[in-house]
C-alpha atoms as a PDB file:
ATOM      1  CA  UNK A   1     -74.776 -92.081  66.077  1.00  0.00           C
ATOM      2  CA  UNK A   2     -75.886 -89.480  68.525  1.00  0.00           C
ATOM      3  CA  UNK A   3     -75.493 -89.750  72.317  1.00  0.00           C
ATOM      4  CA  UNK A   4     -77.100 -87.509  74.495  1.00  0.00           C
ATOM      5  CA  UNK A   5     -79.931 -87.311  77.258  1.00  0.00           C
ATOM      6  CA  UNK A   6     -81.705 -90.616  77.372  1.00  0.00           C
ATOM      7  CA  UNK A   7     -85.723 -89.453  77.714  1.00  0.00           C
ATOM      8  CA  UNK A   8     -87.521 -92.448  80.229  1.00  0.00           C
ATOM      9  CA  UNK A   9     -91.307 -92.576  79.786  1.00  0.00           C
ATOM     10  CA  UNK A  10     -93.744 -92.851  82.954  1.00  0.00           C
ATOM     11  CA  UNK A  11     -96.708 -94.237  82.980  1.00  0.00           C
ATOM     12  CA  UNK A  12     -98.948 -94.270  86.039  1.00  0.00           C
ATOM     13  CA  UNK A  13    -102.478 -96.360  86.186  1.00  0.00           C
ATOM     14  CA  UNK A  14    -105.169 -95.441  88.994  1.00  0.00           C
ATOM     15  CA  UNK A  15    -107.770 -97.791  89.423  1.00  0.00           C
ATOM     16  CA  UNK A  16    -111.025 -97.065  91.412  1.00  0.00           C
ATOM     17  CA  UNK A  17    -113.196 -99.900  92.224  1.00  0.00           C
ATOM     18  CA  UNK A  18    -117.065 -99.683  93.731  1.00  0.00           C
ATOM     19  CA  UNK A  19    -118.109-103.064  95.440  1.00  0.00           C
ATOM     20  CA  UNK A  20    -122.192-103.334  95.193  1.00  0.00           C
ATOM     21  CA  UNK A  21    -124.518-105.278  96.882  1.00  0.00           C
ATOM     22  CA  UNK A  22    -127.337-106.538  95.463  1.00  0.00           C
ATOM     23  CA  UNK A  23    -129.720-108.170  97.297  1.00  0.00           C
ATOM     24  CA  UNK A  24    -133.329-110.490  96.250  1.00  0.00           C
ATOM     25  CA  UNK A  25    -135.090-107.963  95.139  1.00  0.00           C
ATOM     26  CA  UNK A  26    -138.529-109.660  96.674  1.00  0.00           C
ATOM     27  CA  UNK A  27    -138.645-107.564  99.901  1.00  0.00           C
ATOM     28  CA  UNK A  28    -135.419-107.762 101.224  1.00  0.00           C
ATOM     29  CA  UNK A  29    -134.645-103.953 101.510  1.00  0.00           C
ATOM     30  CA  UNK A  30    -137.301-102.553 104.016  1.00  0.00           C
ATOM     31  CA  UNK A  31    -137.613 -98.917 104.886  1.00  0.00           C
ATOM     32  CA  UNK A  32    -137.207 -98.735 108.913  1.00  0.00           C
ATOM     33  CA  UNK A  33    -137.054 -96.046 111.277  1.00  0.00           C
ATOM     34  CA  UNK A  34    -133.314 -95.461 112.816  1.00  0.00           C
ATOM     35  CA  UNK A  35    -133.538 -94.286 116.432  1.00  0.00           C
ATOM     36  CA  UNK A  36    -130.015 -94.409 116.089  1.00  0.00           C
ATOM     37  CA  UNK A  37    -129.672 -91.760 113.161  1.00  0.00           C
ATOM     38  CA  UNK A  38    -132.949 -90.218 114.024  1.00  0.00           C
ATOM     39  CA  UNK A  39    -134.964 -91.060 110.565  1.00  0.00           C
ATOM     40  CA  UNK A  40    -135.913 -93.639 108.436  1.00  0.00           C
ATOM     41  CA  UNK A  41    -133.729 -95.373 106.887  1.00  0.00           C
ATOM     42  CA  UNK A  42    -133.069 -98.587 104.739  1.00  0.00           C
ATOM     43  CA  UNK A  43    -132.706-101.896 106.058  1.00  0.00           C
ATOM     44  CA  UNK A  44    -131.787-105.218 105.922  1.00  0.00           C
ATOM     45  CA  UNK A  45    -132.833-108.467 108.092  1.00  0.00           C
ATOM     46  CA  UNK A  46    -130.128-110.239 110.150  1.00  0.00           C
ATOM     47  CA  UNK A  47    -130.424-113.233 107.857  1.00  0.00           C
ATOM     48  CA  UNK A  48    -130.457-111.107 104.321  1.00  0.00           C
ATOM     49  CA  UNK A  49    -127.240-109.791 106.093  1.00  0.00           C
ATOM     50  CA  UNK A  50    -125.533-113.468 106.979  1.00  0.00           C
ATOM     51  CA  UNK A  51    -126.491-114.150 103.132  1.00  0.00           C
ATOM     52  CA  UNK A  52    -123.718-111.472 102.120  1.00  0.00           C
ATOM     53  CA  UNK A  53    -120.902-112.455 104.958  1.00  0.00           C
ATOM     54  CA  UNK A  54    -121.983-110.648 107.830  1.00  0.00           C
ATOM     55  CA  UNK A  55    -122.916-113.282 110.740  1.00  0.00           C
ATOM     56  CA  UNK A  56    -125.249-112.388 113.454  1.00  0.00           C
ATOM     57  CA  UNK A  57    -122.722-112.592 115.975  1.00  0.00           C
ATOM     58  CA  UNK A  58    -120.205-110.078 114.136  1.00  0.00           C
ATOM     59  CA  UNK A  59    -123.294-107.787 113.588  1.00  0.00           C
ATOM     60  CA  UNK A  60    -124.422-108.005 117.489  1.00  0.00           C
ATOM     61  CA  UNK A  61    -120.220-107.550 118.562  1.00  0.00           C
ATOM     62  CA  UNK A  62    -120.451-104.551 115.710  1.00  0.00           C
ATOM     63  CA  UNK A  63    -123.572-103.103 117.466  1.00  0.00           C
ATOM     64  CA  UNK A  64    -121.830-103.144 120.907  1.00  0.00           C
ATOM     65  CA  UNK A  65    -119.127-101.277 119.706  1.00  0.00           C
ATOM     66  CA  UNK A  66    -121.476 -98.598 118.478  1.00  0.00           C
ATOM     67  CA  UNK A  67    -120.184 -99.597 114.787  1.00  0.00           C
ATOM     68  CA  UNK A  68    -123.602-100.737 113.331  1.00  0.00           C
ATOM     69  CA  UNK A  69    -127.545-100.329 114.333  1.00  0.00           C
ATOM     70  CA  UNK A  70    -129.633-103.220 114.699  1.00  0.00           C
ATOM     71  CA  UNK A  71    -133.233-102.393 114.924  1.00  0.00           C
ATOM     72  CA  UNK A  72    -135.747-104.772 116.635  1.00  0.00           C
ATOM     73  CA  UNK A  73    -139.046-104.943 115.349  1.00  0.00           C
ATOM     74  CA  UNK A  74    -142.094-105.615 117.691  1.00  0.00           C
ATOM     75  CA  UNK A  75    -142.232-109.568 116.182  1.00  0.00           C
ATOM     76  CA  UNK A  76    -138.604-109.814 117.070  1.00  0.00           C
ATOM     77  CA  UNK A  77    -137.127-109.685 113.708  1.00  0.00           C
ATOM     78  CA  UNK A  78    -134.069-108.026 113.529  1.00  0.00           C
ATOM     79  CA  UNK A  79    -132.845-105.452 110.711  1.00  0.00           C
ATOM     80  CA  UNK A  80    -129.675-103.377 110.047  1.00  0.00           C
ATOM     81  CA  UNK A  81    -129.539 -99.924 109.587  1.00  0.00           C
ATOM     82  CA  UNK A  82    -128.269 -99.741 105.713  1.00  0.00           C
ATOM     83  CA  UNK A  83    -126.280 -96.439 106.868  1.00  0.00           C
ATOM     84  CA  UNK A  84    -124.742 -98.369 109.131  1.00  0.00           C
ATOM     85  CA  UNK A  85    -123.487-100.497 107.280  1.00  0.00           C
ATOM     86  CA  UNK A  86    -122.122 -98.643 104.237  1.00  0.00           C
ATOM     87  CA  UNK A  87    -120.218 -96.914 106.869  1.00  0.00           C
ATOM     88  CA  UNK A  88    -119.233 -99.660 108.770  1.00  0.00           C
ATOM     89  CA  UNK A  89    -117.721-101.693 105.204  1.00  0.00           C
ATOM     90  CA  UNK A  90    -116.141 -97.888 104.376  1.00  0.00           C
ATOM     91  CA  UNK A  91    -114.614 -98.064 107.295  1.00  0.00           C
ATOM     92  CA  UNK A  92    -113.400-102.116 107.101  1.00  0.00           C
ATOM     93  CA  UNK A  93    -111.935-101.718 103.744  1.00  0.00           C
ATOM     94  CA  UNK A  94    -110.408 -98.428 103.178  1.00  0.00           C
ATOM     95  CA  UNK A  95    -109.353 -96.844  99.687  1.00  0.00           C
ATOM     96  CA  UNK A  96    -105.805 -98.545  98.687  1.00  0.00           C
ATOM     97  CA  UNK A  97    -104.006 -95.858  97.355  1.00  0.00           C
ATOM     98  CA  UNK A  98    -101.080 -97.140  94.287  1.00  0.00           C
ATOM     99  CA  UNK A  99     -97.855 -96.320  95.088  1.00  0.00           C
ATOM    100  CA  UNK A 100     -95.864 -95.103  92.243  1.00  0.00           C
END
């Protein structure tokens, strides 16, 4: 029998994972003008928005701390400012890295 060096073997996994959002696609994504970011933009009504776990009062707290842009409309209706709110989720969730 030979003894020597015992060889180990490492394997090492990354995972990457993309969360998407898909919303009724019978009007709910509206283009908007931003005054916020300076340009049109997508956007989302306050209720398409509670639909997907963001409640109005989170978005309005979010807005005061400059996090997200709500957008009234002349009617009243309220929207959010899809850039926004990809960077306002980026932000909430950040990239776990694995630890060997």
């Amino acid at each position: 029998m030979k003894r020597g060096v015992v060889k180990t073997r490492r394997t090492e996994i990354r995972c990457e994972t993309y969360e998407v959002l898909v919303l009724n696609p019978q009007g709910s994504l509206s283009r908007i003008w931003c005054p916020v970011c300076g340009r049109e933009a997508g956007a989302i009504s306050l209720f398409d928005a509670s639909r997907v776990g963001l409640s109005p009062a989170t978005a309005r707290q979010q807005e005061e701390a400059e996090q997200l842009h709500l957008i009234e409309t002349a009617v009243g209706v309220q929207f959010i400012c899809l850039n926004s709110l990809l960077q306002f989720e980026k932000e909430r969730k950040p990239r776990k890295e694995i630890q060997p």
